[in-house]
Protein backbone atom coordinates (compact mmCIF):
# COMPACT_ATOMS: atom_id res chain seq x y z
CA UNK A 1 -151.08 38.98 -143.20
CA UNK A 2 -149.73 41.20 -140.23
CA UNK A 3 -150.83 43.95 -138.05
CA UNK A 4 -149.64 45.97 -135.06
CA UNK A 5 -149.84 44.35 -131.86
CA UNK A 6 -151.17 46.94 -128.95
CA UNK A 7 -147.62 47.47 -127.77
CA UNK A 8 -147.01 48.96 -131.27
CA UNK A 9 -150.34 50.66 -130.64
CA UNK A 10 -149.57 52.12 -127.41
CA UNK A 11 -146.01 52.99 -128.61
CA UNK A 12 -147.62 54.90 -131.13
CA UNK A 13 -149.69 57.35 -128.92
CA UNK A 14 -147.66 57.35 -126.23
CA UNK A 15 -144.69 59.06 -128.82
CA UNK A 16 -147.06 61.91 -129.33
CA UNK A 17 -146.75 63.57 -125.84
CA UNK A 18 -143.19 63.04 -125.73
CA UNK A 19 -142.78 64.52 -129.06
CA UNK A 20 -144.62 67.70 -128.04
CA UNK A 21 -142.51 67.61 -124.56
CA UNK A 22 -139.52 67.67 -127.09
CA UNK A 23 -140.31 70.35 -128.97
CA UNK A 24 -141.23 72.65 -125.65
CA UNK A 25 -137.80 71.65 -124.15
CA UNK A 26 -135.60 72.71 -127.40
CA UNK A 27 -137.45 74.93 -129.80
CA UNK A 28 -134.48 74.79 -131.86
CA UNK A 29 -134.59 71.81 -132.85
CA UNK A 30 -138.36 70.96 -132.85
CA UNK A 31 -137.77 68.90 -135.95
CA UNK A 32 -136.10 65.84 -133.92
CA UNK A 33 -139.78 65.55 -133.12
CA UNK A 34 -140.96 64.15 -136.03
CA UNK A 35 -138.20 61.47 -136.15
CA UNK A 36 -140.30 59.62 -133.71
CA UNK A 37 -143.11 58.32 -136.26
CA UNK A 38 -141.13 57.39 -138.64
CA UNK A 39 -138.88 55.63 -136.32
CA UNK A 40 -141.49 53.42 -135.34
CA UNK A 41 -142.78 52.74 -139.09
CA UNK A 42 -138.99 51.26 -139.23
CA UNK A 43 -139.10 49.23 -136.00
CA UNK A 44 -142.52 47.91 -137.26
CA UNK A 45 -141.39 46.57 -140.53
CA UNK A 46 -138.25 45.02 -139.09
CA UNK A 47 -140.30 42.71 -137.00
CA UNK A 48 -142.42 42.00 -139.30
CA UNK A 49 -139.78 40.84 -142.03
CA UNK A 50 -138.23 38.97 -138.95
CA UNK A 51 -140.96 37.41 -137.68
CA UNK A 52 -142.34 35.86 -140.93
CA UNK A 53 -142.38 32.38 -141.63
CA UNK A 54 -144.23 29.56 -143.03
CA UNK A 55 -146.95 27.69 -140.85
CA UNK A 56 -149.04 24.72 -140.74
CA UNK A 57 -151.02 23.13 -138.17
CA UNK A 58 -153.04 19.97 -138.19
CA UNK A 59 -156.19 19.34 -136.49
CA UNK A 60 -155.67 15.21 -135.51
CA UNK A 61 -160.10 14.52 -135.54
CA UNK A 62 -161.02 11.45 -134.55
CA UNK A 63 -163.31 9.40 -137.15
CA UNK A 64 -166.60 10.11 -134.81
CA UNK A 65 -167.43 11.23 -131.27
CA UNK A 66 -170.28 10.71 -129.16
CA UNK A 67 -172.93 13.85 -128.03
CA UNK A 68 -172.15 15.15 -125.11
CA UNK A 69 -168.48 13.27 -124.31
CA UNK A 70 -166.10 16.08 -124.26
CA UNK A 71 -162.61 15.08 -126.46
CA UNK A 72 -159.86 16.73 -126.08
CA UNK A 73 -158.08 16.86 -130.03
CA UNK A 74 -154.63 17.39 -130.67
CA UNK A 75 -153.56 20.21 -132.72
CA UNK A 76 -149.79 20.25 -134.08
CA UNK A 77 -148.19 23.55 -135.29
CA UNK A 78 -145.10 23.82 -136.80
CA UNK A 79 -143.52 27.73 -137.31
CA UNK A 80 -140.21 27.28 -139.93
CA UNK A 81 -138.58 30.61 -139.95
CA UNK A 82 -135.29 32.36 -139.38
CA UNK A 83 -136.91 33.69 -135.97
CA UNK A 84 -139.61 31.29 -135.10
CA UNK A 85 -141.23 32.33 -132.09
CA UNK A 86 -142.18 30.64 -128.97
CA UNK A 87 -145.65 30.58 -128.35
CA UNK A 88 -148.47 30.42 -130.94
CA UNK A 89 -151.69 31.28 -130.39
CA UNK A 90 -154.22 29.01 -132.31
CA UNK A 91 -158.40 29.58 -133.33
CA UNK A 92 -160.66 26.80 -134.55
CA UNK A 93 -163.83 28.12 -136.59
CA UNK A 94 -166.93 27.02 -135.12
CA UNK A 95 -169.67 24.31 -136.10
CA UNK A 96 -173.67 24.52 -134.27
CA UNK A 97 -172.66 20.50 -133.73
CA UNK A 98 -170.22 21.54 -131.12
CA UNK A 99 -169.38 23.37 -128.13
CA UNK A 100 -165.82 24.25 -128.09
CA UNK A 101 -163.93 25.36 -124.95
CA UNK A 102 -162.49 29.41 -124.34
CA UNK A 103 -164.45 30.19 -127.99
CA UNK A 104 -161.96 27.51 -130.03
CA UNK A 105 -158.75 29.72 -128.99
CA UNK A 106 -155.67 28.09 -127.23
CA UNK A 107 -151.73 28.80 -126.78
CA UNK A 108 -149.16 26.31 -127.70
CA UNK A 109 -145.95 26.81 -126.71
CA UNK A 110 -143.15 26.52 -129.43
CA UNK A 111 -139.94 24.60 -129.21
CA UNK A 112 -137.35 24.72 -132.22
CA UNK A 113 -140.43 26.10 -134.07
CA UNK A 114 -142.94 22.92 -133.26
CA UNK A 115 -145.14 22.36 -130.23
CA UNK A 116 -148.56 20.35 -129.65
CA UNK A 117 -151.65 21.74 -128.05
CA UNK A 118 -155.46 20.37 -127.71
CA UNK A 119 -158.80 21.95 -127.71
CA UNK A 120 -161.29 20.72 -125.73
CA UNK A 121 -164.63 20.01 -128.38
CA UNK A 122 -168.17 18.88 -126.45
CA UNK A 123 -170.56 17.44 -129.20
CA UNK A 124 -173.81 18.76 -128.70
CA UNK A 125 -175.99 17.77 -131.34
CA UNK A 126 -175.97 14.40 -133.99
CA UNK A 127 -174.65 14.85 -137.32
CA UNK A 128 -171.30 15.93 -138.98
CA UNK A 129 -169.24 18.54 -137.93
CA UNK A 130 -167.18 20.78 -140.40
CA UNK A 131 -164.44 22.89 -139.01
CA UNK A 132 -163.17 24.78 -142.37
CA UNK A 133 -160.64 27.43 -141.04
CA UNK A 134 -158.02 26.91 -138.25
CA UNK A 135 -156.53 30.03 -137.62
CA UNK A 136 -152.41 30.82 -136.26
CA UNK A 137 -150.81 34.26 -135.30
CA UNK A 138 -147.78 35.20 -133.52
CA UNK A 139 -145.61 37.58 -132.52
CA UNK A 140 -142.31 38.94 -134.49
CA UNK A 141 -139.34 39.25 -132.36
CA UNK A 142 -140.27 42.75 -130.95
CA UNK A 143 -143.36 42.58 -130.11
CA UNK A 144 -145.23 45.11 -132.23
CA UNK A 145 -146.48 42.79 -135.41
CA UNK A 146 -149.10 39.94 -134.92
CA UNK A 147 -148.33 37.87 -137.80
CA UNK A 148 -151.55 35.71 -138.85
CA UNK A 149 -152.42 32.58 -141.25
CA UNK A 150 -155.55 31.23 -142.29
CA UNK A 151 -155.59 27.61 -142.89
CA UNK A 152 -158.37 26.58 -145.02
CA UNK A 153 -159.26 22.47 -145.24
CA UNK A 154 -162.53 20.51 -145.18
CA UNK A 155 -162.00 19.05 -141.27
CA UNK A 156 -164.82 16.84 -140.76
CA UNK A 157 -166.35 14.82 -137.49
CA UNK A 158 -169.03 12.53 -137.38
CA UNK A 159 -171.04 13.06 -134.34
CA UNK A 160 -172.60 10.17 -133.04
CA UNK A 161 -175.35 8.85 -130.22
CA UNK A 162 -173.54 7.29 -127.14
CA UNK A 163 -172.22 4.01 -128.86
CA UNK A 164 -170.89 2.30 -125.74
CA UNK A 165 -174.23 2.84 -124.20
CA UNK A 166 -175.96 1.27 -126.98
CA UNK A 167 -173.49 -1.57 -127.14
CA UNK A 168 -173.74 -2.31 -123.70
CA UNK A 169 -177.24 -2.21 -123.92
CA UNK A 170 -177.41 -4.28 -126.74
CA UNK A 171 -175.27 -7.13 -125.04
CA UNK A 172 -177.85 -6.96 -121.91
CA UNK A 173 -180.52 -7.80 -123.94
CA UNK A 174 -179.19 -10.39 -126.32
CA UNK A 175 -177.91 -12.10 -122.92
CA UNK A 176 -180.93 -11.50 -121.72
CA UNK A 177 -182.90 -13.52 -125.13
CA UNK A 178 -179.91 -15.89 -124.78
CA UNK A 179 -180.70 -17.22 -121.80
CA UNK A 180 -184.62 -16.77 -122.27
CA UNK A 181 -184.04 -19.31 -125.31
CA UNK A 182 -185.43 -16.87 -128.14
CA UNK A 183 -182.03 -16.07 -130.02
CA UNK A 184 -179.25 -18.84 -129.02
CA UNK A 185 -181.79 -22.22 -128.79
CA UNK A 186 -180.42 -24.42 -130.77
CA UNK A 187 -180.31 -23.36 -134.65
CA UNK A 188 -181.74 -26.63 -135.16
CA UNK A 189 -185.68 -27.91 -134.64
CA UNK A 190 -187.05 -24.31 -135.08
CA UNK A 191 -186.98 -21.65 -137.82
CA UNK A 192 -187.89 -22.07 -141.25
CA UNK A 193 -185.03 -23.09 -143.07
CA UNK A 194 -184.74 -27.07 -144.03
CA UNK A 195 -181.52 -28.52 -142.09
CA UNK A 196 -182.02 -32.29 -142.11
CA UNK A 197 -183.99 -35.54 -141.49
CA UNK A 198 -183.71 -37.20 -138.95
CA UNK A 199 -185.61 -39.65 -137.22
CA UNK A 200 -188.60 -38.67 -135.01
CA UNK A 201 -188.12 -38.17 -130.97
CA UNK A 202 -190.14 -38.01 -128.58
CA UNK A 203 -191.06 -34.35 -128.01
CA UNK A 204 -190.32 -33.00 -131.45
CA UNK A 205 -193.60 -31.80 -133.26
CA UNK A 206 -195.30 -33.32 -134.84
CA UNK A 207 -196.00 -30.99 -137.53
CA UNK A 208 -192.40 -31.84 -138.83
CA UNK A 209 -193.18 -35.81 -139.97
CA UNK A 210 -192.34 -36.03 -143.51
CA UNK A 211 -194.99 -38.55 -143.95
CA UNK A 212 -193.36 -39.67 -147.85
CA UNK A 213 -189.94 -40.47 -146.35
CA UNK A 214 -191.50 -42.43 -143.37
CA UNK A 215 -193.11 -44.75 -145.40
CA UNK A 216 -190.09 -45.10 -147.85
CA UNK A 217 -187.64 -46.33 -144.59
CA UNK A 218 -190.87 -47.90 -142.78
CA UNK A 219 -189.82 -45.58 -139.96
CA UNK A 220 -191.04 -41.61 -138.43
CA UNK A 221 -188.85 -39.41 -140.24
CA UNK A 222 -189.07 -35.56 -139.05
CA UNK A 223 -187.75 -32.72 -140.90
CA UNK A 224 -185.95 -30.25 -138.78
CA UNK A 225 -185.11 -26.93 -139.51
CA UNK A 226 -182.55 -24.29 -137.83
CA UNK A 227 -183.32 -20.82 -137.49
CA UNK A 228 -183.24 -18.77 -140.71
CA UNK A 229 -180.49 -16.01 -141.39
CA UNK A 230 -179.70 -13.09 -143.42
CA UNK A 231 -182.90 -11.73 -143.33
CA UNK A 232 -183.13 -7.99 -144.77
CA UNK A 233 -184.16 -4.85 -142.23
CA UNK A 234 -184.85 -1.60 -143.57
CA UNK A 235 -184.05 1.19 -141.06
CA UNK A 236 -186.46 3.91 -142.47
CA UNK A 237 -186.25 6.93 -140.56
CA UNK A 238 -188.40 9.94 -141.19
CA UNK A 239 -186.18 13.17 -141.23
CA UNK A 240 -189.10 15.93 -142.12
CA UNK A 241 -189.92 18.41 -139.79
CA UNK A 242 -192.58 16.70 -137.03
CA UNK A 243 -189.41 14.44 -136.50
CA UNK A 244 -187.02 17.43 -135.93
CA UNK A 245 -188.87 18.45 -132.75
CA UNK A 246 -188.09 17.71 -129.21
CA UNK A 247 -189.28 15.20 -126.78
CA UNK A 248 -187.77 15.87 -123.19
CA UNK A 249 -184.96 17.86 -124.70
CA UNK A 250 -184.08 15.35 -127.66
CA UNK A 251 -185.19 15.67 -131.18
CA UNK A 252 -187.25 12.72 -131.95
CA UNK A 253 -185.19 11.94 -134.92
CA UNK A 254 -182.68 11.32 -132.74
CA UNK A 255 -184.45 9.02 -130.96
CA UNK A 256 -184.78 7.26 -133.85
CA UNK A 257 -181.52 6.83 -134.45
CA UNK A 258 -180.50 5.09 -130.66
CA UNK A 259 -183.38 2.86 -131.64
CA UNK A 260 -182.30 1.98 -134.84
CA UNK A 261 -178.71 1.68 -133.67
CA UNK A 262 -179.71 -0.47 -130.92
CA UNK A 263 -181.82 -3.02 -133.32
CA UNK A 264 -179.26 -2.94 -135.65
CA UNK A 265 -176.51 -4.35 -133.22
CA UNK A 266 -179.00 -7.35 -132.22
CA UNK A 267 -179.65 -8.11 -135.57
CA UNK A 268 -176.15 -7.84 -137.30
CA UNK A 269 -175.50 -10.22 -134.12
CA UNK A 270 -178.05 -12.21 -135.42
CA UNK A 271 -177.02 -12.68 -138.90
CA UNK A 272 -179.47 -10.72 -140.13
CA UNK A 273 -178.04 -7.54 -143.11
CA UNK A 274 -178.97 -4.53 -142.24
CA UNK A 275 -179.80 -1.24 -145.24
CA UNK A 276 -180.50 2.30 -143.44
CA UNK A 277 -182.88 4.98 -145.41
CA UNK A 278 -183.63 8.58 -144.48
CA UNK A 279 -186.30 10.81 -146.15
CA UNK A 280 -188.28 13.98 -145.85
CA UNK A 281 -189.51 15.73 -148.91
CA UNK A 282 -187.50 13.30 -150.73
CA UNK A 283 -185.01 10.51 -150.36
CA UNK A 284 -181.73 11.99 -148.65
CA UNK A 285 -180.21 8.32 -147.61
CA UNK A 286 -180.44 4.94 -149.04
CA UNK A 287 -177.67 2.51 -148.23
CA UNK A 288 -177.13 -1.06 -149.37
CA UNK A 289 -177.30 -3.69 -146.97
CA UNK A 290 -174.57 -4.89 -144.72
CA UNK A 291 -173.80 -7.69 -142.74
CA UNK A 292 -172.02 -9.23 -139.48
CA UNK A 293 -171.16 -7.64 -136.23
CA UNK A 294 -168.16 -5.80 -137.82
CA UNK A 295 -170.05 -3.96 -140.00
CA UNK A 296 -171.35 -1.94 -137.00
CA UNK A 297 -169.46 1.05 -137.41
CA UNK A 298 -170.39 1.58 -140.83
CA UNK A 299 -173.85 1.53 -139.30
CA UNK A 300 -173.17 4.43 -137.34
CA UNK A 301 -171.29 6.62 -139.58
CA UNK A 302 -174.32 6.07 -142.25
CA UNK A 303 -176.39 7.37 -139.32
CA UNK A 304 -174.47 10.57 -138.64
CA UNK A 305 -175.51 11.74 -142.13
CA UNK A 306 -178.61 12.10 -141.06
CA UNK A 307 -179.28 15.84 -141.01
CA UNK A 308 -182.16 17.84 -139.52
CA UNK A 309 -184.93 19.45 -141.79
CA UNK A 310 -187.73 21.85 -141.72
CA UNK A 311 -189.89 19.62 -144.85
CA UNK A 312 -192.74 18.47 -144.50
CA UNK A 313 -192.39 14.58 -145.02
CA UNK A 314 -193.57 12.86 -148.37
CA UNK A 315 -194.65 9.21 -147.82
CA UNK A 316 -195.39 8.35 -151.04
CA UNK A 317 -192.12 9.24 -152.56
CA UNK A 318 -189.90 8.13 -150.29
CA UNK A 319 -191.38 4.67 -149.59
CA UNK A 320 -192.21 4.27 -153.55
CA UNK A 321 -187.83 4.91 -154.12
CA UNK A 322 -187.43 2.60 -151.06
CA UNK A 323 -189.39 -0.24 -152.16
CA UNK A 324 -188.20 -0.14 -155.74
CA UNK A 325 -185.29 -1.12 -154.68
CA UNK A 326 -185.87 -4.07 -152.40
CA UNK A 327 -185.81 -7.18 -154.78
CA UNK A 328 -186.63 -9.52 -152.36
CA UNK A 329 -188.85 -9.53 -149.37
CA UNK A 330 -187.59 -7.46 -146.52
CA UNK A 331 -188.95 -5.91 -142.66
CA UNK A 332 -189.07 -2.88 -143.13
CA UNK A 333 -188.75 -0.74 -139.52
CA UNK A 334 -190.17 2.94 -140.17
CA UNK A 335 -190.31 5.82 -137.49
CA UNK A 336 -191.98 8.24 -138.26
CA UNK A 337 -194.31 10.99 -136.21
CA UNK A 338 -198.00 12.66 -137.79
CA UNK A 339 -200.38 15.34 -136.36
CA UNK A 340 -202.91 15.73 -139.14
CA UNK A 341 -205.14 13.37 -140.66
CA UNK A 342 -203.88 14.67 -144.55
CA UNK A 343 -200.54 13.31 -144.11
CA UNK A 344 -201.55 10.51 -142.18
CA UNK A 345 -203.93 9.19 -145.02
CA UNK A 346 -201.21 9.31 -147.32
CA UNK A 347 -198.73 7.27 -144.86
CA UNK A 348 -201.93 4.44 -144.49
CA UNK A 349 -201.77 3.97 -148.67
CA UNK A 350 -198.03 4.21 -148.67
CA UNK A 351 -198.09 1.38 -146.20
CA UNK A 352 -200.65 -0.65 -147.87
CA UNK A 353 -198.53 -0.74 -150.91
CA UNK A 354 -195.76 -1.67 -149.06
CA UNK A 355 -197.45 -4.70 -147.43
CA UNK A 356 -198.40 -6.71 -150.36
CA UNK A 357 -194.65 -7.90 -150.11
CA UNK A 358 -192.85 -6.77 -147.01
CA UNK A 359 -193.19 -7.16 -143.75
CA UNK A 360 -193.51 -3.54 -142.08
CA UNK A 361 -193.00 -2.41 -138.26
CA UNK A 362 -193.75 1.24 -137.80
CA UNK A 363 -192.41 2.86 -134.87
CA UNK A 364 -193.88 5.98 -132.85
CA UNK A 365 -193.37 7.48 -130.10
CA UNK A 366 -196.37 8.62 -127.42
CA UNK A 367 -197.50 12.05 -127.43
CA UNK A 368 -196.86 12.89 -123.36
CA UNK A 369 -197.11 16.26 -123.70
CA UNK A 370 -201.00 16.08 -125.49
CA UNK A 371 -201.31 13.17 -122.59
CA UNK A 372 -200.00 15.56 -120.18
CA UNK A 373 -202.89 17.73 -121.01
CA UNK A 374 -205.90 15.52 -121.09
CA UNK A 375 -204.74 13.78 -117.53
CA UNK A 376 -204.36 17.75 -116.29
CA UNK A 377 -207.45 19.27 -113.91
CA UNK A 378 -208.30 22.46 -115.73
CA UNK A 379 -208.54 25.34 -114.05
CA UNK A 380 -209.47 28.19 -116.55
CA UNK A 381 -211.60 28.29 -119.83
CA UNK A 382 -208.52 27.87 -121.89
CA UNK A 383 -207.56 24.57 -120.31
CA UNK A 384 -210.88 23.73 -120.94
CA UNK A 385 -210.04 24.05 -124.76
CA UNK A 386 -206.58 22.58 -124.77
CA UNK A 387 -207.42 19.79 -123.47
CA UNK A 388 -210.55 19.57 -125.75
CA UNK A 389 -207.92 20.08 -129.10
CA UNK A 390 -205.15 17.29 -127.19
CA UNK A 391 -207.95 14.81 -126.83
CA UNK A 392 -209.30 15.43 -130.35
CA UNK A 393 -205.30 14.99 -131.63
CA UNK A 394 -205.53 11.69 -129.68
CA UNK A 395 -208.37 10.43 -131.20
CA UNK A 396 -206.99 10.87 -134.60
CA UNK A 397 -203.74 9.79 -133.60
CA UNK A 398 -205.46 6.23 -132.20
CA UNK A 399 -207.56 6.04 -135.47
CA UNK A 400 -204.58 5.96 -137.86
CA UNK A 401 -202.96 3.54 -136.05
CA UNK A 402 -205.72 1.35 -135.72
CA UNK A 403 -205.56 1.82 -139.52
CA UNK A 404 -202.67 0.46 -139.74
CA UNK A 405 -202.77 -2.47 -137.44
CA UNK A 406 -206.04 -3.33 -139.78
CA UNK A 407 -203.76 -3.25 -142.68
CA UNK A 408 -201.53 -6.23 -140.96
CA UNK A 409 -198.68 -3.52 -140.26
CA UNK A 410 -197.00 -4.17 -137.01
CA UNK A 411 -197.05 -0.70 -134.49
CA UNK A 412 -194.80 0.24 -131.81
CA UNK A 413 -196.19 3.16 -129.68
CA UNK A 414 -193.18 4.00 -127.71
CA UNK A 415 -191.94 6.01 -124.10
CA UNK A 416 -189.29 8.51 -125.24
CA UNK A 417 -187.45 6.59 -123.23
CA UNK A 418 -187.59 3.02 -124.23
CA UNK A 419 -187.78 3.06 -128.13
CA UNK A 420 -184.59 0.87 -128.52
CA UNK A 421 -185.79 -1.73 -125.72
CA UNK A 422 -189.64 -1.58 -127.53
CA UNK A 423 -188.00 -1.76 -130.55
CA UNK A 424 -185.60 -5.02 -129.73
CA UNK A 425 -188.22 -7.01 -128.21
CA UNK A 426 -190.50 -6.12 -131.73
CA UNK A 427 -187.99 -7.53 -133.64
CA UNK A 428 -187.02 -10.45 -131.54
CA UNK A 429 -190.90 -11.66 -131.32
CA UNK A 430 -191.33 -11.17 -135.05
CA UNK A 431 -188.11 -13.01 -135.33
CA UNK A 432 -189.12 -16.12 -133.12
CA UNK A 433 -192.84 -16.47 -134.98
CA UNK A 434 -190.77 -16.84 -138.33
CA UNK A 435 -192.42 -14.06 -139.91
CA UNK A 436 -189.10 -12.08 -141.21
């Protein structure tokens, strides 16, 4: 499409004036007058038959970003015409995900019809990122058309927590279990996998004596074992809408998803295979499991899908679907976040279900803000009843969880903070007492 560029505008308006000047001047010959709208109607079409030509423009996305790292992303234009111009102006269409600089709209200067430009993208919030329209126009060779293209395309980026924070603070604290002895001691004397018999020492437990074999060589014979592998984790994140809400500026589910991240790099370091779910109402993610350090990144693209919802969260559905699938015995790590005692009592028999065959770790993070108010000196009547409501929320909140320590489940009650570092040193212990 085209349209008149405000030169052709002002052209336009200003001919009117000089068109009644003309006919003042020479009332003869008042008809030269109306030459002048016309005239421009001509000029206008001319450019915008010379001007036209055939445009495309590619938007070079990376495959993810991390929130709140600006990235600058190349855009190439081409312009092939008899005329092409030389200077294009180019508009992105805008996502919520991300905060692009001067409203998406840049110039790119034009040589031989082909130039390269970049606009500046800040991710804001987790999740993918769908620019659909990238928008060109220029101007024909006199100035007084805009000549405009709409290119349509699915142009998608996956948004993604800081990754080279969590990586680096993954390494810290496998270095830091390394040297501690609880992840690189020798694969061999604990675990529970059989490696080999060998022929008792002095300091090796005594537990281990295979008391058959010792009598069959007339010497102590110990079994020793190396630390098991390929154990299965479930990341099972809770998506509904208690998760959606903020702590300290961050949505809890996102949260969630450093934690996860961070676990996940430990264990994938580990050996361990790694299977990400996401629910609310109902099942939205379910991924088989992967395995080794290099599956990582599929990790985190799996965890960009992970979208934001205003449903309320259905325990029994989602962890039903979840452990239908599992055919052998897995840990299963679920964060979630309850309020009410009615949802809560149907996350308690979800659980119990669960735990006849898997090993479950439940993740939470504390309430500070209904902390905030208990701790807080009132000073009128109606602190006087919020804090009586946040201690009552407490209460309830304590009682489930007791619940579900009573049930044999496993509960982290987490700073905002410190859910991947909680989270680690959960796994890690459950690791080392051989109960994966």
């Amino acid at each position: 499409m085209f349209y008149p560029t405000r030169l052709a505008v002002i052209g336009a308006v200003a001919g009117a004036p000089l068109a009644l000047a003309l006919a003042v001047a020479l009332p003869g010959r008042w008809q030269l007058a109306l030459l002048w709208p016309p005239a421009l109607l001509l000029l206008v079409l001319a450019d915008a038959l010379l001007g036209a030509a055939r445009a495309t423009a590619e938007l070079v996305l990376p495959r993810s970003a991390a929130i709140g790292a600006p990235l600058d992303v190349p855009v190439i234009v081409g312009i092939a015409g008899q005329r092409p111009p030389r200077r294009v102006e180019v508009a992105l269409s805008p996502d919520p995900l991300v905060a692009i600089e001067d409203d998406g709209r840049i110039g790119v200067a034009l040589l031989g019809g082909e130039g390269i430009g970049a606009l500046t993208l800040t991710p804001v919030r987790r999740g993918t990122a769908a620019f659909r329209d990238l928008w060109l126009r220029w101007t024909g060779p006199l100035g007084l058309v805009w000549h405009q293209r709409r290119l349509a395309g699915e142009r998608r980026l996956a948004i993604l927590p800081d990754i080279q924070a969590i990586q680096d603070r993954g390494a810290q604290l496998f270095q830091r279990h390394a040297l501690q002895g609880l992840v690189a001691q020798a694969d061999r004397g604990d675990g529970t996998d059989f490696h080999a018999l060998v022929e008792f020492r002095a300091g090796m437990d005594r537990r281990a004596i295979d008391w058959k074999q010792s009598a069959r060589f007339h010497k102590l014979h110990a079994k020793e074992f190396h630390s098991e592998r390929n154990s299965q984790i479930v990341f099972a994140i809770d998506a509904g809408r208690q998760m959606s809400e903020p702590v300290a500026g961050m949505p809890r589910v996102d949260r969630a998803v450093i934690g996860a991240l961070l676990c996940g790099w430990v264990a994938l370091k580990l050996g361990d295979r790694i299977a990400l779910s996401a629910f609310d109402a109902r099942p939205r993610i379910s991924s088989g499991f992967i395995g080794g350090a290099a599956a990582f990144p599929e990790l985190q693209h799996l965890a960009a899908t992970i979208d934001y919802s205003n449903e309320e969260t259905n325990y029994t559905f989602a962890l039903t679907t979840l452990a239908a699938r599992l055919t052998r015995r897995s840990m299963i790590v679920l964060f979630t976040e309850f309020t009410d005692l009615t949802s809560a009592d149907f996350l308690v028999r979800a659980v119990a279900r669960l735990m006849k065959k898997h090993l479950i770790l439940i993740v939470v993070l504390r309430d500070e803000e209904l902390e905030t108010i208990v701790d807080r000196a009132p000073e009128t009547p109606a602190d006087v009843t919020r804090a009586v409501t946040a201690a009552a929320l407490l209460r309830d909140r304590l009682l489930v969880l007791t619940r579900l320590r009573h049930l044999g489940a496993h509960v982290i009650e987490s700073e905002h903070d410190r859910v991947g570092d909680r989270l680690v040193h959960g796994y890690i212990d459950l690791k080392r007492r051989n109960l994966l």
